[in-house]
Protein backbone atom coordinates (compact mmCIF):
# COMPACT_ATOMS: atom_id res chain seq x y z
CA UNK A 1 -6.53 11.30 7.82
CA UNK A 2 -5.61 13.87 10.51
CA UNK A 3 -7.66 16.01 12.14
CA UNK A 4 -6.51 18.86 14.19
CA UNK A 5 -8.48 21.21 16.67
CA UNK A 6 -6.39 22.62 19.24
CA UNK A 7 -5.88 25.65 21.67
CA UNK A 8 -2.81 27.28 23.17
CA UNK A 9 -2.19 30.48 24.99
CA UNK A 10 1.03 32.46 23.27
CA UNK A 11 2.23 35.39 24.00
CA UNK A 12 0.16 38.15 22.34
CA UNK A 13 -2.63 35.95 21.42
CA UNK A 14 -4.61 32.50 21.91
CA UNK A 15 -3.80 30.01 19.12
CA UNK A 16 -7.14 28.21 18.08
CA UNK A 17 -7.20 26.28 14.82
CA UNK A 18 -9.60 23.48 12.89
CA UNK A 19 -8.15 21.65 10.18
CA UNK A 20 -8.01 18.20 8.64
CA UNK A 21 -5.27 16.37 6.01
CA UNK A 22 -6.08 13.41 4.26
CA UNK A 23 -3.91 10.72 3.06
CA UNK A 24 -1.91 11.90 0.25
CA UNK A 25 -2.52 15.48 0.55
CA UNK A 26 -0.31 18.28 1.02
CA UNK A 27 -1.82 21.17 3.07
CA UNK A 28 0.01 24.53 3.12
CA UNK A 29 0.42 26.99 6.14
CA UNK A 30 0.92 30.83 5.47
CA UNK A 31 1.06 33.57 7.46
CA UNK A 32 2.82 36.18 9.08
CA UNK A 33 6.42 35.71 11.03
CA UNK A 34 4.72 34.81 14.57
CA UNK A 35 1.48 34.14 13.08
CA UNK A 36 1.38 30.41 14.89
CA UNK A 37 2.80 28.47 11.74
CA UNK A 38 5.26 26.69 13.17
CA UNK A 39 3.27 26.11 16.49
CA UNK A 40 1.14 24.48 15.41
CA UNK A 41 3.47 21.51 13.96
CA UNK A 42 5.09 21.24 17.40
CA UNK A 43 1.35 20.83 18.97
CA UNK A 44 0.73 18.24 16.31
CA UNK A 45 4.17 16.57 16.45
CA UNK A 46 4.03 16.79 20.70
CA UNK A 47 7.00 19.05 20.93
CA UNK A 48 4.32 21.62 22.96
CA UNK A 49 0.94 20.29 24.04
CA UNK A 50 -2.55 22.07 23.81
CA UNK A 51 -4.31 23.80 26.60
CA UNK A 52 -7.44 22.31 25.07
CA UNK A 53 -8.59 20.08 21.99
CA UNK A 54 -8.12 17.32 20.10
CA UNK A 55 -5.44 15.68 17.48
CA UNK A 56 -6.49 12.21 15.49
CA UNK A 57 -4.07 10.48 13.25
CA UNK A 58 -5.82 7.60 11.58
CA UNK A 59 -7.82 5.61 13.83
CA UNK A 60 -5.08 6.82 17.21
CA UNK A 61 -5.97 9.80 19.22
CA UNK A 62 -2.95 11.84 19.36
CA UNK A 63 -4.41 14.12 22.32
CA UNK A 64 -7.62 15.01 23.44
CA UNK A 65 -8.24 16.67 27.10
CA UNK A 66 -11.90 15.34 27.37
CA UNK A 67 -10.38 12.05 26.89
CA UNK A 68 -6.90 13.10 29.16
CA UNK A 69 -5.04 11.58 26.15
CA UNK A 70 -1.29 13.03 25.38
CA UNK A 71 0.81 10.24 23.34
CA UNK A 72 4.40 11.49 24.11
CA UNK A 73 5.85 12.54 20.59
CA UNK A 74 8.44 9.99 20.07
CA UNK A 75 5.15 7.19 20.03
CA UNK A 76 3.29 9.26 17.36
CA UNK A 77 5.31 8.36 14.53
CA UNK A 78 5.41 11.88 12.91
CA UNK A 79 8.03 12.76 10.67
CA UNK A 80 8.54 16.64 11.41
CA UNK A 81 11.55 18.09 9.45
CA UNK A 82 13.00 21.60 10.92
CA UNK A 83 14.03 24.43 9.23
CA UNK A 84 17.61 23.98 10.38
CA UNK A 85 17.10 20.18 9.32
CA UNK A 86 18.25 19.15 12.85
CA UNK A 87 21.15 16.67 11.80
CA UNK A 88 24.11 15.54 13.53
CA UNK A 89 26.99 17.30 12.22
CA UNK A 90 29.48 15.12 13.89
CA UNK A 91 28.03 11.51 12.21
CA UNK A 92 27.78 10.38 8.67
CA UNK A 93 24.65 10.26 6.46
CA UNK A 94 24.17 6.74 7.29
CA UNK A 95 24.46 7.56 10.64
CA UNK A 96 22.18 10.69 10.51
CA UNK A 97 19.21 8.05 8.92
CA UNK A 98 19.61 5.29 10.85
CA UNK A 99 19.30 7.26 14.27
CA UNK A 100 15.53 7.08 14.87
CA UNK A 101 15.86 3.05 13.96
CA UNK A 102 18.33 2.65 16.74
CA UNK A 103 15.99 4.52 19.39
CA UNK A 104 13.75 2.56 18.28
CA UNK A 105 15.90 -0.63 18.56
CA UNK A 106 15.85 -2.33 15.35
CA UNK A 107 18.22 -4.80 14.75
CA UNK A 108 21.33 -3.70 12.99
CA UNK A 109 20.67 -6.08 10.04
CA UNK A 110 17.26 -4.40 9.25
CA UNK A 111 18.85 -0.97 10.16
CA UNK A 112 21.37 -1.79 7.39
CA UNK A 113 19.11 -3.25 5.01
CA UNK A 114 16.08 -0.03 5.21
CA UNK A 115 19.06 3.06 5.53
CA UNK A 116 20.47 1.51 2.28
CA UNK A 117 17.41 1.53 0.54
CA UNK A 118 16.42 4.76 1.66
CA UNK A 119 19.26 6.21 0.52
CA UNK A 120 19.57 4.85 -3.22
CA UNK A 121 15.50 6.10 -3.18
CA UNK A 122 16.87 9.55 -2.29
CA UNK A 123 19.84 9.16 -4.46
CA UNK A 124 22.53 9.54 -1.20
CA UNK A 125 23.86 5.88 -1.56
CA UNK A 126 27.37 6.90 -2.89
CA UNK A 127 27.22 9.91 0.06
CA UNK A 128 26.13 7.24 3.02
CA UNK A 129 29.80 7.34 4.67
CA UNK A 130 30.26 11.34 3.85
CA UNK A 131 29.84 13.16 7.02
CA UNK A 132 26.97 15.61 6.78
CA UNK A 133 28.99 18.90 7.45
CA UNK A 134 30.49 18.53 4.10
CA UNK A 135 27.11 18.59 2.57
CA UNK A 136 25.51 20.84 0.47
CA UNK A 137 22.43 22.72 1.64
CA UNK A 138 20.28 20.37 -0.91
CA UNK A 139 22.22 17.02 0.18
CA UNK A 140 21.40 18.17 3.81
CA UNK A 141 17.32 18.29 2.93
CA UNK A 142 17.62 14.80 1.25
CA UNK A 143 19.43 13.77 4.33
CA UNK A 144 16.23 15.20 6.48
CA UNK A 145 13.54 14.25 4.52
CA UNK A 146 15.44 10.18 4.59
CA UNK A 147 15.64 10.18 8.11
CA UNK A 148 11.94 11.16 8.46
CA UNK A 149 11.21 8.57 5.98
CA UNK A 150 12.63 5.84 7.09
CA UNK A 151 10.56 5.52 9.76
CA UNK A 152 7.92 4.87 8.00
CA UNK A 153 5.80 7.91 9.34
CA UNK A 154 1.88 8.30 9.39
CA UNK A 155 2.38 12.09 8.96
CA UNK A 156 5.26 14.33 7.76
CA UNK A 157 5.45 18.39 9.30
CA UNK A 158 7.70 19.77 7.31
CA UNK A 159 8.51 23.71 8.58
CA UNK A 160 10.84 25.90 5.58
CA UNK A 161 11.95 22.99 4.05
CA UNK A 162 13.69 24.53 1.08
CA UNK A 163 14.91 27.53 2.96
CA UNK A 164 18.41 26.30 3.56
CA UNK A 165 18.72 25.41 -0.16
CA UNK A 166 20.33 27.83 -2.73
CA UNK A 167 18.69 29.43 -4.39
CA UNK A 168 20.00 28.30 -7.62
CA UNK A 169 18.75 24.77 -6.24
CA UNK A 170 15.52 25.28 -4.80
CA UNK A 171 13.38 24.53 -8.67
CA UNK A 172 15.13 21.34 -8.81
CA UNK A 173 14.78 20.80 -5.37
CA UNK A 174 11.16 21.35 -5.32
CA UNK A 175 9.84 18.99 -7.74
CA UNK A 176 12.02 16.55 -6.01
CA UNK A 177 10.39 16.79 -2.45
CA UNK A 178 6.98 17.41 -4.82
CA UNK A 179 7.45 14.14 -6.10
CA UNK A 180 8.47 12.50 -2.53
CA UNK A 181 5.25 13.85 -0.81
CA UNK A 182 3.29 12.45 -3.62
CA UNK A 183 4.75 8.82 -3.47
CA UNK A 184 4.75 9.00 0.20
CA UNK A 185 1.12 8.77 0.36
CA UNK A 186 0.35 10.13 3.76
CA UNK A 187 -1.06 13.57 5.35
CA UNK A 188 1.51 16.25 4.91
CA UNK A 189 1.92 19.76 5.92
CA UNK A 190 4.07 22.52 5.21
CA UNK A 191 5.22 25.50 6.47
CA UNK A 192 6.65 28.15 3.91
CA UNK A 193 6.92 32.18 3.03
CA UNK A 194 7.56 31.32 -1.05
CA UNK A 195 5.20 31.43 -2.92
CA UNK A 196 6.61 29.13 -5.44
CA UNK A 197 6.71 26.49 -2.72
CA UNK A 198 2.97 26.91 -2.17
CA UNK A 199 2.31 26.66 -6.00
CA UNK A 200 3.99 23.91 -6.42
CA UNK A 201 3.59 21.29 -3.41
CA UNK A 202 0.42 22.63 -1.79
CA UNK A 203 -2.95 20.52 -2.74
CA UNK A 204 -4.69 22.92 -0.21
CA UNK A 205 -3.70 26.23 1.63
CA UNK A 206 -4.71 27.47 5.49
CA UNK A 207 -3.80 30.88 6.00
CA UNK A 208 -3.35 31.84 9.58
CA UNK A 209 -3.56 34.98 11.05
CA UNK A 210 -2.93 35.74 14.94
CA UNK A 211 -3.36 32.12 15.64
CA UNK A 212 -6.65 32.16 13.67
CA UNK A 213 -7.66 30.17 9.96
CA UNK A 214 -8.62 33.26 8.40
CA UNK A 215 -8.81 30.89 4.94
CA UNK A 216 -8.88 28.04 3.64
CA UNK A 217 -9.15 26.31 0.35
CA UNK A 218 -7.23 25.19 -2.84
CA UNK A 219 -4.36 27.24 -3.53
CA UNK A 220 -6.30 29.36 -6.52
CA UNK A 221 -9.18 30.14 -3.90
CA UNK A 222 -7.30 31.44 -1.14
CA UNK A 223 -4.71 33.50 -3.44
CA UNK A 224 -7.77 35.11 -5.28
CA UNK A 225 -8.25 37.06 -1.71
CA UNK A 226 -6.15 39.96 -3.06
CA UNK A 227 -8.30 42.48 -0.51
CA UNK A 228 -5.99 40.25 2.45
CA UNK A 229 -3.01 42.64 3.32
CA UNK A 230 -1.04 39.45 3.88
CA UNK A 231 -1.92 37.93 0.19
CA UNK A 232 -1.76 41.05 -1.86
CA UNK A 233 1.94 40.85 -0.29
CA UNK A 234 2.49 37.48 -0.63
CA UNK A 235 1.50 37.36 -3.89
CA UNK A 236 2.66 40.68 -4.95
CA UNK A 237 6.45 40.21 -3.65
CA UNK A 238 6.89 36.96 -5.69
CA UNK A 239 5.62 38.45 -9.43
């Protein structure tokens, strides 16, 4: 399970949000553009650290400031997929999945024997020597999402993660990543302004607002607040 309660000073307001994800569970963040969304990944993940709190991943504390804990983020084994997917656009998908195993020093025998299964689970196998520039915006999620996974994370962030897709791609690519959170097993949470993506992969929803929970619940509950500005939108601009 994770557990997050964490502070941060940001520019216009002070970010302060209580949460927990258990294994298997997709939770959903909403929100405004600003609203802290994507913050709050990068506290979890370590990218930024708290000015106060306290972040528990299973039985590790992640960071606590009591405790003067702050586990650098490349020892927290989070897989946190960006928006822009992050990939190298100069290597090859094998390359692009097998980079956090060589940081990490695996032998290349094991490297080549996890990347190829990874990839045939993500059906990429016959792309593994393609170069990732020539890839289409859903190859290039697949790509992401196999690289976080082959790392065998405790927790996967995942911020926009259909919003390079076309959109002629996204359904497909939807229940795919649906079915990938589902088999993975482990906390996940998600970032997203579509609605549909909400629907579909969220198990439970947080609204934020200013750096606030201002709700949360299972998707029907927190949609059902049609007297929330953000919600009547949010709702409104996807019918």
């Amino acid at each position: 399970m994770l557990s997050v309660h964490v502070t941060r000073h940001l520019r216009d307001f002070t970010l302060d949000v209580a949460f927990s994800v258990q294994p298997g569970e997709t939770l959903v963040l909403i929100g405004e553009n600003g609203a802290g969304k994507s913050t709050v990944l990068n506290l979890i993940s370590g990218i930024l650290t708290p000015k106060s709190g306290k972040i528990v991943l299973g039985d590790r504390t992640l960071y606590s400031d009591e405790e003067r804990i702050d586990i650098p983020a490349e020892n927290r084994n989070i897989g946190h997929l960006f928006q822009s997917y992050a990939l190298f656009p100069h290597m090859t998908v094998f390359e692009n999945v097998a980079f956090g195993l060589r940081c990490r020093k695996v032998p290349k025998a094991e490297i080549a024997r996890v990347v190829a299964e990874q990839l045939r689970s993500m059906n990429l196998a016959d792309l593994s020597d393609v170069n990732v520039a020539r890839l289409s915006g859903g190859q290039r999620q697949r790509v992401a999402l196999a690289r976080a996974l082959v790392l065998d994370p405790e927790l996967l962030l995942l911020d926009e993660p259909l919003a390079a897709v076309d959109m002629r791609a996204q359904g497909a690519m939807r229940k795919e990543l649906r079915d990938r959170l589902r088999n993975a097993g482990i906390p996940c949470i998600v970032v997203t302004h579509n609605l549909r993506d909400l629907l579909e992969l969220g198990d439970r929803v947080c609204l934020i607002e200013e750096g606030r929970v201002a709700a949360l619940g299972t998707p029907e509950e927190v949609l059902s607040m049609r007297d929330n500005e953000f919600i009547a939108s949010f709702t409104g601009l996807e019918q």
